[in-house]
Protein backbone atom coordinates (compact mmCIF):
# COMPACT_ATOMS: atom_id res chain seq x y z
CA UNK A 1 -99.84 -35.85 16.84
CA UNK A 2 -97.46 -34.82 19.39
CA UNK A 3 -94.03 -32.85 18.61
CA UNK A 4 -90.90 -34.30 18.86
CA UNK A 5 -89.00 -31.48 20.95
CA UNK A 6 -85.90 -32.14 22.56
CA UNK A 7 -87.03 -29.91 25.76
CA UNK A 8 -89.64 -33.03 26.01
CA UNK A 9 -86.89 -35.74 26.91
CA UNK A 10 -85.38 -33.78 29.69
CA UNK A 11 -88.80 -32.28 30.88
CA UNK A 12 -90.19 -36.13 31.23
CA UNK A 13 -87.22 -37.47 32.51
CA UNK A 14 -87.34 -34.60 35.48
CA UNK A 15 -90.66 -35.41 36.13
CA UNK A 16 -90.20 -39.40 36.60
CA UNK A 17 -86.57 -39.28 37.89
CA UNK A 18 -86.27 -35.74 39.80
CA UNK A 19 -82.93 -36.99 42.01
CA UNK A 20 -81.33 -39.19 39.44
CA UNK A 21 -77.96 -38.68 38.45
CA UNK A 22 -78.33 -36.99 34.98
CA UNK A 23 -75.14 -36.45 33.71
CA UNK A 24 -71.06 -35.86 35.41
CA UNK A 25 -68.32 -34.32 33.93
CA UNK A 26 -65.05 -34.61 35.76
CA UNK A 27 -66.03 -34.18 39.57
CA UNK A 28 -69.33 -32.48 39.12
CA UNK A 29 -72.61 -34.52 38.48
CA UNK A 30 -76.20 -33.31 38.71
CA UNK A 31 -79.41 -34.73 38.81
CA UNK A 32 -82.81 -34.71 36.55
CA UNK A 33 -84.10 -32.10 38.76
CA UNK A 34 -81.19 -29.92 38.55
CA UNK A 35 -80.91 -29.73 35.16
CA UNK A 36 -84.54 -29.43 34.69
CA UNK A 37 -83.82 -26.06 36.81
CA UNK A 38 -80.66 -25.11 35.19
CA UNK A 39 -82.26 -25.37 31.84
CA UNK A 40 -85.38 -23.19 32.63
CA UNK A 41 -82.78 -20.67 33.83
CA UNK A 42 -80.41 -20.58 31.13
CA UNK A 43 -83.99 -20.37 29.02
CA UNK A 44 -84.80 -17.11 30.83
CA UNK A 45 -81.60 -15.70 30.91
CA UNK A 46 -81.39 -16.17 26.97
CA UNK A 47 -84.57 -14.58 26.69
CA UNK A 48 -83.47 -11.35 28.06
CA UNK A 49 -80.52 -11.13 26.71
CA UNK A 50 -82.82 -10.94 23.46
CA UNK A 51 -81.95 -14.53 21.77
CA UNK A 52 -85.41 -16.03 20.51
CA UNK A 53 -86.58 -18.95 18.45
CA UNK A 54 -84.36 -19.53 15.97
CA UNK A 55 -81.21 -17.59 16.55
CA UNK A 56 -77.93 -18.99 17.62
CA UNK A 57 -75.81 -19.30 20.44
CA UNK A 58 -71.96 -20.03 19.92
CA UNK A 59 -70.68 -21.88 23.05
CA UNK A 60 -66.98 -21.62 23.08
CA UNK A 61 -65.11 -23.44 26.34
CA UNK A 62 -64.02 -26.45 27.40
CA UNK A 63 -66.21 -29.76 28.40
CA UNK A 64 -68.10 -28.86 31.96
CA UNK A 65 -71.13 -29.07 33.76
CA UNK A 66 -71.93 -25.81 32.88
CA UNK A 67 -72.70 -26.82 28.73
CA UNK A 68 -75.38 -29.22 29.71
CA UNK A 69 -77.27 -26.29 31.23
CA UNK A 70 -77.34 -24.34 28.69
CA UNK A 71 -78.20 -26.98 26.43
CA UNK A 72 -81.10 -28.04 27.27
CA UNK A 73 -81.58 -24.76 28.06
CA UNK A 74 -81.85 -23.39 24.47
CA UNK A 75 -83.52 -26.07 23.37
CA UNK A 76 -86.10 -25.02 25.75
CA UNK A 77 -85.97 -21.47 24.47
CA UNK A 78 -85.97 -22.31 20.83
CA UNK A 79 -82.51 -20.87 20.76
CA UNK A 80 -79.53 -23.20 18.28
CA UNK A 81 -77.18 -24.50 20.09
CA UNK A 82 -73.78 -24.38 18.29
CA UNK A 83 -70.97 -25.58 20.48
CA UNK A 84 -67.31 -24.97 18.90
CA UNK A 85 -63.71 -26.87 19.78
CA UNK A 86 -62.23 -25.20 22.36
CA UNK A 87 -59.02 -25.88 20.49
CA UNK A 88 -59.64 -23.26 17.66
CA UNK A 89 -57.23 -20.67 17.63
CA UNK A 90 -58.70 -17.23 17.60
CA UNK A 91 -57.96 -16.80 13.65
CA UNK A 92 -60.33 -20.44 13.47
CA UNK A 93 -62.89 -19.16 16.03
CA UNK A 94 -63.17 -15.30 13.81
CA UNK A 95 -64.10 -18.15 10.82
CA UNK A 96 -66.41 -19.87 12.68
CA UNK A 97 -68.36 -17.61 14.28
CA UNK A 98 -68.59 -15.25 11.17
CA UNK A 99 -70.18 -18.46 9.59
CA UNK A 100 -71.99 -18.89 12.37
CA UNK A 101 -74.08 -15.75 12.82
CA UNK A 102 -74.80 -16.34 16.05
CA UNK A 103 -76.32 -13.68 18.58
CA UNK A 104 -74.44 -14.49 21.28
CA UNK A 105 -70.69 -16.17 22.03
CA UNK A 106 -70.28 -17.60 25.33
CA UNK A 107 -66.73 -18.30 26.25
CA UNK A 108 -64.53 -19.22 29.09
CA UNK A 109 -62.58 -17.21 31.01
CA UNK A 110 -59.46 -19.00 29.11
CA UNK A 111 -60.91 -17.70 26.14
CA UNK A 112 -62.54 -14.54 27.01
CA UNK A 113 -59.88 -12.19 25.49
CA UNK A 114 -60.09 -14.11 21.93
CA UNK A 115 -63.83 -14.16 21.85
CA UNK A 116 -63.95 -10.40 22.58
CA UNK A 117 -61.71 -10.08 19.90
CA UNK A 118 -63.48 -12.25 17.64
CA UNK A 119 -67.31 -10.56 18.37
CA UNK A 120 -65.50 -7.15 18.22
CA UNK A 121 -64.53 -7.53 14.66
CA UNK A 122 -67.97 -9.09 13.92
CA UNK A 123 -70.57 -7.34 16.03
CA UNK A 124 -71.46 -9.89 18.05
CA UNK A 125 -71.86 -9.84 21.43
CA UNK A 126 -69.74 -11.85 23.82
CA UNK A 127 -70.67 -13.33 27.08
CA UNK A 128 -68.15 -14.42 29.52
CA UNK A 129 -68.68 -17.60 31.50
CA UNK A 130 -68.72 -17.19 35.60
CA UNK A 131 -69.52 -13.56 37.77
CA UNK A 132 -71.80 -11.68 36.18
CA UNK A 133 -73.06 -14.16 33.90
CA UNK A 134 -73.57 -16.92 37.23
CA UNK A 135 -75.15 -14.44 38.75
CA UNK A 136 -77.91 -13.87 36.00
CA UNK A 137 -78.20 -17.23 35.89
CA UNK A 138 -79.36 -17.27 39.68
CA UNK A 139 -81.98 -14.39 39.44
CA UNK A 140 -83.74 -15.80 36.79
CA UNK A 141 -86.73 -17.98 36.80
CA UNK A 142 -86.40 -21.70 37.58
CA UNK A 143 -89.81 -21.96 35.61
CA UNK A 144 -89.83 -23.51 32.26
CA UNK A 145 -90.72 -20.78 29.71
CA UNK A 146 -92.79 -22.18 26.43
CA UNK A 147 -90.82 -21.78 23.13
CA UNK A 148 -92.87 -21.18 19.92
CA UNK A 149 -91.08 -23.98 18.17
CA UNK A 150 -91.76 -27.27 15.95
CA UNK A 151 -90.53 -30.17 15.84
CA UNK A 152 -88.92 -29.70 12.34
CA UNK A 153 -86.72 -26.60 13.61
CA UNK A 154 -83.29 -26.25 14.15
CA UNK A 155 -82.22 -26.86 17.84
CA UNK A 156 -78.17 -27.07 17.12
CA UNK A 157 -75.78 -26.69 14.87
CA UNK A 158 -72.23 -29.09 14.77
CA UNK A 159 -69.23 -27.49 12.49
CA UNK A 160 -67.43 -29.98 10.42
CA UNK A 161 -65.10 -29.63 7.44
CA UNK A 162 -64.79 -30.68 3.93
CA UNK A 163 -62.03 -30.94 1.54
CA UNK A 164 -61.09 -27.31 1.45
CA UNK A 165 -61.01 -26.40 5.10
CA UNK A 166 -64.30 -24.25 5.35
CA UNK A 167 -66.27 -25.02 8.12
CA UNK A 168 -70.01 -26.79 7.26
CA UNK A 169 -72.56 -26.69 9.92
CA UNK A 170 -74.99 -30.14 10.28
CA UNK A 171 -78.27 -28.49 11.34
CA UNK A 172 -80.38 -30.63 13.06
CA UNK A 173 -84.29 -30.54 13.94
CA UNK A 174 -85.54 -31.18 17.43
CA UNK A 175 -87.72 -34.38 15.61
CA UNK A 176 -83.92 -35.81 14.34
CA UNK A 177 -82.28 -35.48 17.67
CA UNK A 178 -85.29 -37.18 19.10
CA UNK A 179 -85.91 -40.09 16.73
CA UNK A 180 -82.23 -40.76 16.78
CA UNK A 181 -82.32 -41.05 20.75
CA UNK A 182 -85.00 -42.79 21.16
CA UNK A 183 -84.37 -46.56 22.26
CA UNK A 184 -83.70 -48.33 19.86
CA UNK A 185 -82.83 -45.59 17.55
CA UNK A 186 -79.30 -45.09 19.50
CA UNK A 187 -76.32 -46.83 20.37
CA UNK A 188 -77.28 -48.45 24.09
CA UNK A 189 -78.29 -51.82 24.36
CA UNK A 190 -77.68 -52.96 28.35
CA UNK A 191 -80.87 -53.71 29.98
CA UNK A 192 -81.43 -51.92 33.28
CA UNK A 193 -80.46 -49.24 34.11
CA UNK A 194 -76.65 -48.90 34.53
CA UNK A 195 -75.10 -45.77 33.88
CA UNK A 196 -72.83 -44.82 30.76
CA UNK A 197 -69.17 -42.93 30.46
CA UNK A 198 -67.24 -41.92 27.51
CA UNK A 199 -64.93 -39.31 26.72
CA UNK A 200 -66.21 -37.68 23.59
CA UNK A 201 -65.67 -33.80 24.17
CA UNK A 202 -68.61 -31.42 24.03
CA UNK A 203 -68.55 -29.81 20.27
CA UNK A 204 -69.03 -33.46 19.20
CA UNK A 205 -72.57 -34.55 18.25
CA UNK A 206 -71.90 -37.89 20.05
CA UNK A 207 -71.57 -36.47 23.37
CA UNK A 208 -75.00 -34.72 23.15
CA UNK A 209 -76.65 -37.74 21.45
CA UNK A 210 -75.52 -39.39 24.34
CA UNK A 211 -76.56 -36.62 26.69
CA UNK A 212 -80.25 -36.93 24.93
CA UNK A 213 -80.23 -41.15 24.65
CA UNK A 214 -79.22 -41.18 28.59
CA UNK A 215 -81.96 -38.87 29.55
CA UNK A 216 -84.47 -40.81 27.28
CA UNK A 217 -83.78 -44.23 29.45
CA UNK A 218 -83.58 -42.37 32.96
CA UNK A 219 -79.80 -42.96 32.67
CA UNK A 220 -76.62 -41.24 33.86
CA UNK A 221 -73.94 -40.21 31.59
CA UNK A 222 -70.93 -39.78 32.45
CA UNK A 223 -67.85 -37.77 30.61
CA UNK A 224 -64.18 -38.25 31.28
CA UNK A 225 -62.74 -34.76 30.34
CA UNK A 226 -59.34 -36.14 30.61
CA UNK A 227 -58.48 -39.04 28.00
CA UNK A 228 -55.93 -40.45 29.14
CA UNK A 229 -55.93 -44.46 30.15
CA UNK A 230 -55.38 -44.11 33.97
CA UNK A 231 -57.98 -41.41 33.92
CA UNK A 232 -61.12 -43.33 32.00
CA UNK A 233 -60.20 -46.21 34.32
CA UNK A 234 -60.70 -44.06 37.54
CA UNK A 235 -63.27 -42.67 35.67
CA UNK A 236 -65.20 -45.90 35.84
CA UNK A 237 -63.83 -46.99 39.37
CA UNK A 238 -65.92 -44.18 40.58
CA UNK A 239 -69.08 -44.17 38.85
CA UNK A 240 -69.47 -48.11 38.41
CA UNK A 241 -70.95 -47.65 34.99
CA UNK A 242 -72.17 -51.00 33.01
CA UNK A 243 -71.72 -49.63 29.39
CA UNK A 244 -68.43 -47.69 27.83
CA UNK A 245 -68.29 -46.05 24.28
CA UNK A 246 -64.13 -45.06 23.39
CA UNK A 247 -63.18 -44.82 19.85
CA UNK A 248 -60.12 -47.36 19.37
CA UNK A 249 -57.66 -45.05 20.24
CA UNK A 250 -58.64 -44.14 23.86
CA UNK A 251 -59.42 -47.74 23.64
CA UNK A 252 -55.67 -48.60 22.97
CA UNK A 253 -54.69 -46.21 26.43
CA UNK A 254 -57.11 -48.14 28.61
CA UNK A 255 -55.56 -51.58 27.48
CA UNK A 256 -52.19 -50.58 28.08
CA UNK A 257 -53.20 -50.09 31.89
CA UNK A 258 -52.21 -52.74 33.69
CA UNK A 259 -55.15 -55.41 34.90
CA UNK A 260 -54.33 -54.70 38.48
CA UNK A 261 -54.51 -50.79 37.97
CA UNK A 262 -58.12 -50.76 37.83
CA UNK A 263 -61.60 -52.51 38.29
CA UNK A 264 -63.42 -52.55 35.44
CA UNK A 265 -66.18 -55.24 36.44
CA UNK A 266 -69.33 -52.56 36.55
CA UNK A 267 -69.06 -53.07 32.52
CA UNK A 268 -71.26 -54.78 30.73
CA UNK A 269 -71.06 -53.20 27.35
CA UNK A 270 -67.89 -51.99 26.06
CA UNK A 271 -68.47 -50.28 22.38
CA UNK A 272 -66.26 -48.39 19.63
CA UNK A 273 -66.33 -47.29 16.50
CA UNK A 274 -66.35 -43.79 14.63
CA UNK A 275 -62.53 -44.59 13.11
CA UNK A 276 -60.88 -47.65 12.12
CA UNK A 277 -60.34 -50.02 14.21
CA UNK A 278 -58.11 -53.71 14.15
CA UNK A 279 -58.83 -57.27 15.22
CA UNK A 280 -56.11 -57.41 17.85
CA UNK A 281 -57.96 -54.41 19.16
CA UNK A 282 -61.32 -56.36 19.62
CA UNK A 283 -59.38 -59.16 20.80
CA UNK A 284 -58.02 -57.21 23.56
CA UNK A 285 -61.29 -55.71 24.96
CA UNK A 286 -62.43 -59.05 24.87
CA UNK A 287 -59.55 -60.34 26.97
CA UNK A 288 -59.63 -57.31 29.55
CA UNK A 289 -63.23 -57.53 29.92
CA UNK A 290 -64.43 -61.51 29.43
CA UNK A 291 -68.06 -60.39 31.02
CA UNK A 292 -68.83 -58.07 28.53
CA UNK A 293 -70.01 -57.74 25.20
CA UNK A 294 -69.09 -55.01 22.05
CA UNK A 295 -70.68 -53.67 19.27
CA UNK A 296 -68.83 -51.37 16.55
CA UNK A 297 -70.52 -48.44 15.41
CA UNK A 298 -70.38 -46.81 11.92
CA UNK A 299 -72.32 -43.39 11.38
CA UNK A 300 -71.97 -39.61 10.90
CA UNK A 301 -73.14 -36.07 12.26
CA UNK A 302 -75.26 -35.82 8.92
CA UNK A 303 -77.06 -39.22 9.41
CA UNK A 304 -76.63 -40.43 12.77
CA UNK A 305 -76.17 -43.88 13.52
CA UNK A 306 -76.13 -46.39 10.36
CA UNK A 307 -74.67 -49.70 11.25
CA UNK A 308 -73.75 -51.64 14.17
CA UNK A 309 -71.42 -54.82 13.83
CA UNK A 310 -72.91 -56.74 16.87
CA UNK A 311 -70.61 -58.87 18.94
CA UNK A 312 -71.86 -62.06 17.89
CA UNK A 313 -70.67 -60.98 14.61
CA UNK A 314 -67.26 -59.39 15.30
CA UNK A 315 -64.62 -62.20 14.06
CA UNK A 316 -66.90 -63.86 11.60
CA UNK A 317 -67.34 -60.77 9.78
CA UNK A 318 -64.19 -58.78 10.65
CA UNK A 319 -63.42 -55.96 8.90
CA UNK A 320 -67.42 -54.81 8.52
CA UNK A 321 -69.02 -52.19 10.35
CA UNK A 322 -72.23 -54.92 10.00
CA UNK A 323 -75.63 -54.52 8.75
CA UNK A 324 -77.41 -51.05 8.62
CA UNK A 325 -78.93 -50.72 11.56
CA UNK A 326 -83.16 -50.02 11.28
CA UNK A 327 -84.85 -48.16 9.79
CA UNK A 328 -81.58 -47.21 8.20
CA UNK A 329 -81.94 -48.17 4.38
CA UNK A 330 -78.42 -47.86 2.47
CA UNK A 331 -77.20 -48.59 -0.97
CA UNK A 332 -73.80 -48.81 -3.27
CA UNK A 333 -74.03 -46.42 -6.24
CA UNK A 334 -72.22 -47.48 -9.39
CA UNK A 335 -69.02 -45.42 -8.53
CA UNK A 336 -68.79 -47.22 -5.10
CA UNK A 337 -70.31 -44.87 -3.28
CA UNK A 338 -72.87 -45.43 -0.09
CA UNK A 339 -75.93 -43.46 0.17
CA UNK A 340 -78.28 -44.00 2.97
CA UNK A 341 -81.37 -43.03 4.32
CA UNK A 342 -83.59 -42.64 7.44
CA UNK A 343 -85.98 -40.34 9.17
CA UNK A 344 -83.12 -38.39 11.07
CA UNK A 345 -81.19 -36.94 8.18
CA UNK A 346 -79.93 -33.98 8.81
CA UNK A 347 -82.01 -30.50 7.42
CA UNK A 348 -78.57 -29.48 5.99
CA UNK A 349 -75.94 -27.56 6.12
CA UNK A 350 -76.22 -24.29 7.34
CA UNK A 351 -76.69 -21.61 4.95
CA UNK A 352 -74.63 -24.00 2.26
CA UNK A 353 -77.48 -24.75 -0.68
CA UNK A 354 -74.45 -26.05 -3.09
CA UNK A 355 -73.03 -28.28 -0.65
CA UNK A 356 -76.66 -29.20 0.85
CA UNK A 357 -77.67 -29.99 -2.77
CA UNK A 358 -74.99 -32.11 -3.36
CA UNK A 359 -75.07 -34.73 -0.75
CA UNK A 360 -79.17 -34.69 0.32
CA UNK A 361 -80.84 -36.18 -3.45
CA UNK A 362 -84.49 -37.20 -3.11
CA UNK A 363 -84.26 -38.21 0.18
CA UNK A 364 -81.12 -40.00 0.27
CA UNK A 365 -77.65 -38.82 1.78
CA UNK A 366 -74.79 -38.93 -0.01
CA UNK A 367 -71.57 -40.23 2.79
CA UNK A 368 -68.43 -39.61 1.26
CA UNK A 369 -67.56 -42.91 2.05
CA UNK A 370 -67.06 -46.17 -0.59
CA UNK A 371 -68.22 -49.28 0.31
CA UNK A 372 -68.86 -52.95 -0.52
CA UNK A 373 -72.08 -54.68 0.73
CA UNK A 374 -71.77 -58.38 0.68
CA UNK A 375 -74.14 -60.99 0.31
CA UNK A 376 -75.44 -61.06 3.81
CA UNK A 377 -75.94 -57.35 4.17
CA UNK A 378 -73.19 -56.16 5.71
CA UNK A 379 -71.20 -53.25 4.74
CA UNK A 380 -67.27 -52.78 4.65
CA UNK A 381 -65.87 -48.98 4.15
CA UNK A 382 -63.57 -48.87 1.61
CA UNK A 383 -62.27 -45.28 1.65
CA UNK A 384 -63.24 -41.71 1.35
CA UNK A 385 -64.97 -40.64 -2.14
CA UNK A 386 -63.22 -36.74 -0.68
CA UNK A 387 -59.49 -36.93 0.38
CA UNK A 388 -60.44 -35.58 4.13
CA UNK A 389 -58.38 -37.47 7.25
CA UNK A 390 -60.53 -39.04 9.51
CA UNK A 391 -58.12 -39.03 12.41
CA UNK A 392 -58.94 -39.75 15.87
CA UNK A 393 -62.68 -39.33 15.02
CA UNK A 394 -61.58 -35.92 13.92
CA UNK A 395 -61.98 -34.02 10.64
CA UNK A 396 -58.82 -33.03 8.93
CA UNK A 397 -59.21 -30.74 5.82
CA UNK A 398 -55.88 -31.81 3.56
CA UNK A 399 -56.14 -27.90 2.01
CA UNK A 400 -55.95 -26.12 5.62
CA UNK A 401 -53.02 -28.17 6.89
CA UNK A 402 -51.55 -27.51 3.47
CA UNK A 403 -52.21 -23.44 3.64
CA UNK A 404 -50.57 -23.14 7.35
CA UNK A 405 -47.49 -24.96 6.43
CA UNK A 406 -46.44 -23.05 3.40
CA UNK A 407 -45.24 -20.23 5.68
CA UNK A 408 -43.22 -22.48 7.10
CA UNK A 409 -39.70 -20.74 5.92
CA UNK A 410 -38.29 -22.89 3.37
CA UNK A 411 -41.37 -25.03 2.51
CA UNK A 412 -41.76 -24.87 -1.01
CA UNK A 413 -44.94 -27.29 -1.74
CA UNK A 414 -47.11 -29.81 0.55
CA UNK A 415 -49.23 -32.26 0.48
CA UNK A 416 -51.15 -33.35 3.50
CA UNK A 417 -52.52 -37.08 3.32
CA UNK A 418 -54.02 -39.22 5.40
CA UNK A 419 -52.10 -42.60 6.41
CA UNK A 420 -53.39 -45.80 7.75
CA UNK A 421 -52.64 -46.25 11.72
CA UNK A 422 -54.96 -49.20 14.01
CA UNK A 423 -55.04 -46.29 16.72
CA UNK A 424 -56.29 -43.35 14.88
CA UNK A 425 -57.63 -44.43 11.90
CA UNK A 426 -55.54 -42.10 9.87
CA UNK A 427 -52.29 -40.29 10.72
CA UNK A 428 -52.20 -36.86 9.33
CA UNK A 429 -48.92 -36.62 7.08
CA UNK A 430 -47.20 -34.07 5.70
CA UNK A 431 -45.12 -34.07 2.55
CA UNK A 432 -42.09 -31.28 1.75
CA UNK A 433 -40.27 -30.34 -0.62
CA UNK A 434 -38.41 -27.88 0.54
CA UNK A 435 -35.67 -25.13 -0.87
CA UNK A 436 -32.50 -26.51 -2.07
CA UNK A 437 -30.53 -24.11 0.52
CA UNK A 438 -33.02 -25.14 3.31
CA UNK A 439 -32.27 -27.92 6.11
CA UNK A 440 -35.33 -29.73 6.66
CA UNK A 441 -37.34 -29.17 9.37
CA UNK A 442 -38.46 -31.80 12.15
CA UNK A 443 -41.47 -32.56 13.41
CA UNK A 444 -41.66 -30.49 16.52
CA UNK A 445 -40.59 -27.55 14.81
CA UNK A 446 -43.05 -28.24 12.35
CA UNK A 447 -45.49 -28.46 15.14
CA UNK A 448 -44.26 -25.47 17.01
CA UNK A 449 -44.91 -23.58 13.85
CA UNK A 450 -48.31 -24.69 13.64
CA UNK A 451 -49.25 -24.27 17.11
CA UNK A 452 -51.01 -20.54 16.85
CA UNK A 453 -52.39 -21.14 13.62
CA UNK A 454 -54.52 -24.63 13.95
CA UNK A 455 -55.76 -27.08 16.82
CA UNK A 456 -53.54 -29.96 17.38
CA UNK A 457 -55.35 -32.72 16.40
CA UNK A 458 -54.67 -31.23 12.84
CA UNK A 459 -51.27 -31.24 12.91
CA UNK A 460 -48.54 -33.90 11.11
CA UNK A 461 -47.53 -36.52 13.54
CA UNK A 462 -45.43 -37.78 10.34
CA UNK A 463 -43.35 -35.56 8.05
CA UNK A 464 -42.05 -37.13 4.54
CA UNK A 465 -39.51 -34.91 2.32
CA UNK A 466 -39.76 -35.16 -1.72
CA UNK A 467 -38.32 -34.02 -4.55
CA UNK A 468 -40.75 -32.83 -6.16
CA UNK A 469 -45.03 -33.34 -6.04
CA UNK A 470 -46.75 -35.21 -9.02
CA UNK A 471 -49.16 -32.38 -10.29
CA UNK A 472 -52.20 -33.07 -13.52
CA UNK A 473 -50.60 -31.59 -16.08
CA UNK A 474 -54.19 -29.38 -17.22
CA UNK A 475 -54.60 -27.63 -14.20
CA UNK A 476 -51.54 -28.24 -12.19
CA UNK A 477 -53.50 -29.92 -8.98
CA UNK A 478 -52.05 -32.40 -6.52
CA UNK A 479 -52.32 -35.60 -7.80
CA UNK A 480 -53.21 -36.57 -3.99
CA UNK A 481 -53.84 -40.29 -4.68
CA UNK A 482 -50.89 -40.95 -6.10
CA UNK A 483 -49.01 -39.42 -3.36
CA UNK A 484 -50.73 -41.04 -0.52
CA UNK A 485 -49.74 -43.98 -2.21
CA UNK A 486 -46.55 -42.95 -2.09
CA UNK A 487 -46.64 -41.66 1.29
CA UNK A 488 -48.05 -45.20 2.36
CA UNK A 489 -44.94 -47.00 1.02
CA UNK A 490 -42.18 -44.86 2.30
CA UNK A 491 -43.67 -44.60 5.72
CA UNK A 492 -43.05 -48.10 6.06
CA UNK A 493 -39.53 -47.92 5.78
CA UNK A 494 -39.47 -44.40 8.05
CA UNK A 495 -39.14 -44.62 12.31
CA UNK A 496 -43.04 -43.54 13.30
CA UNK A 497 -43.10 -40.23 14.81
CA UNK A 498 -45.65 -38.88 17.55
């Protein structure tokens, strides 16, 4: 029987479609054949830099052209990729990477002063993107190396948080990344061979699903690295590409375009999912784009994808995320929970046996999420069995917000809670109580503070002041429920804030 590798979809897809447009990000595209090349380099340059099978590689920059190199390129070398938000501070990065272990950082050159500083205080080395490194990259071989590696080793690594803030890496084999690519396995359903954009940065697993799923069906891919509305809808102006994947809140930006702004007739498929998402929201794809059809998709880094609500389906059975999707098998546990499983579970998380333990039981993975399945099969989310904020398609740990904004002066306790919102999913809220001598603070101060201490997408975009915070009287713990609750009623009679 053959091995599942990931080097194996690019490998046949350069052999059958050499000077096919593989993949764009902003301006830049390449082909099958260049990649191919790029990867075999990167592979080589790895080598000697002394990363073999099974070591990491922290990648630490922005989204570019440069990433999908490198890859593909340590997939080829048996190397882990492990790609991390460009939007950690350098206190976040120190975290990660110590977690990490990796053997190498590569950075930008926006970031090349933090990741020194970072790989200094852990012995790591640090490699700066551009000059020397480009360089390197030339002089080595274009050839492919060979990789002792199976298909049941780890090829990359994708940090995500639970409830206290730590970061947990997803490991995933080269056989799950393949199986969950494969057609049919993924998220693509246009016949022919029409390209693909979306705008999911670079230390998502999406993007590189997507990067792996296009390359499996000879397709392009194509990422918008800005995400704003005018920009996606240039974005598919230029490439003419016939499907479209946004979560609902880049969704929201490309419906507020005006019609006459931008031609969007190349689409055939136009997709979401990943957060919540409305019925006026579906109802206003479906108005902007009357050729097409949409599918919602409901899965995680852990398990990949694990239900599609297909278009013929989307008003009759609003409010679903549809039927799990084969050969995805899922079931409600007594306490509401949804457990699924598949053949591309994730191996685990990374060096976390506790926290493996606890959501991979005899086969099965354990989502966090609550759930109702009706009669019909189809399954509607209910809420989060943790308290994280699923905002934006983000992870937002409640206990890290919480830790930064206590030394906020005059901030006495918080609570950080996640609110309903149709764009985001969630809104991450904060709620004071601050000292009786104290004005309270606003929101962009708040902000301001937050700024070198977390990435953006975790701060408050709604501050609430209180008295006091309901606590268990044992142990003295939030009682976090009962102040989203809380939250969730006053917001309604606050002015939103951005």
């Amino acid at each position: 029987m053959s091995r599942l590798l990931v080097d194996g979809i690019l490998r046949r897809a350069a052999r059958l479609a050499p000077g096919a447009v593989a993949t764009s990000v902003g301006g830049r595209s390449a082909t099958y054949g260049d990649i191919d090349r790029a990867a075999s380099r990167w592979a080589n340059w790895l080598k000697g830099a002394g990363a073999g099978g099974g070591d990491r590689v922290a990648w630490w920059s922005p989204s570019s052209l440069d990433a999908v190199g490198a890859f593909w390129g340590c997939a080829r070398a048996g190397v882990v990729f492990c790609p991390l938000n460009p939007a950690l501070t350098e206190s976040e990065a120190l975290t990660a990477v110590e977690y990490l272990g990796p053997r190498l950082l590569v950075a930008d050159g926006g970031r090349a002063d933090a990741a020194t500083a970072v790989t200094d205080a852990l012995d790591v080395r640090s490699v700066r993107l551009g000059g020397p490194l480009d360089d390197a990259l030339a002089a080595a071989s274009p050839s492919a190396p060979t990789a002792p590696v199976g298909d049941d080793s780890a090829h990359a690594v994708f940090l995500t948080s639970g409830s206290t803030g730590r970061p947990k890496g997803v490991v995933l084999s080269h056989r799950a990344s393949w199986l969950r690519a494969f057609p049919g396995g993924g998220t693509f359903s246009t016949n022919g061979q029409g390209g693909m954009l979306t705008a999911f940065p670079q230390f998502h697993w999406a993007w590189w699903h997507y990067v792996m799923e296009a390359a499996h069906g000879l397709r392009a891919l194509h990422l918008v690295s800005s995400t704003d509305g005018p920009a996606i809808v240039a974005g598919v102006e230029r490439w003419r590409p016939t499907w479209m994947y946004l979560i609902p809140a880049l969704w929201e930006r490309v419906l507020a375009c005006p019609a006459h702004t931008g031609d969007l007739t190349s689409l055939r498929q136009a997709d979401t999912g990943t957060s919540a998402f409305s019925a006026s929201l579906l109802e206003g794809i479906k108005a902007r784009l009357p050729g097409t059809t949409t599918s919602v998709f409901y899965g995680s880094t852990e398990a990949g994808r694990l239900a599609v609500l297909g278009d013929e389906d989307l008003f009759r059975k609003a409010g679903t995320v549809g039927r799990p999707a084969p050969p995805v098998e899922a079931e409600v546990g007594a306490d509401g929970e949804l457990r699924v499983r598949n053949p591309f579970l994730m191996s685990g998380y990374l060096d976390l046996p506790d926290e493996t333990s606890r959501v991979l039981r005899h086969g099965w993975y354990l989502t966090g999420d609550t759930a109702s399945l009706d009669d019909e099969g189809y399954l509607t989310i209910t809420g989060r069995v943790a308290e994280t904020i699923r905002s934006g398609g983000e992870t937002v740990a409640p206990a890290e917000v919480e830790l930064a904004l206590r030394t906020h002066p005059g901030v006495r306790e918080v609570a950080v809670v996640g609110l309903p919102d149709d764009e985001w999913g969630e809104l991450v809220c904060a709620v004071l109580v601050v000292d009786g001598d104290t004005p309270r603070p606003d929101l962009a101060s708040v902000r301001h503070h937050l700024g070198p201490l977390l990435a953006r997408y975790k701060h408050p975009r709604r501050l609430l002041f209180a008295e006091r915070l309901p606590r268990t009287p044992a142990t003295g713990q939030l009682q976090r429920r009962m102040i989203r609750d809380w939250a969730v009623s006053a917001s309604q009679h606050e002015e939103a804030t951005c």
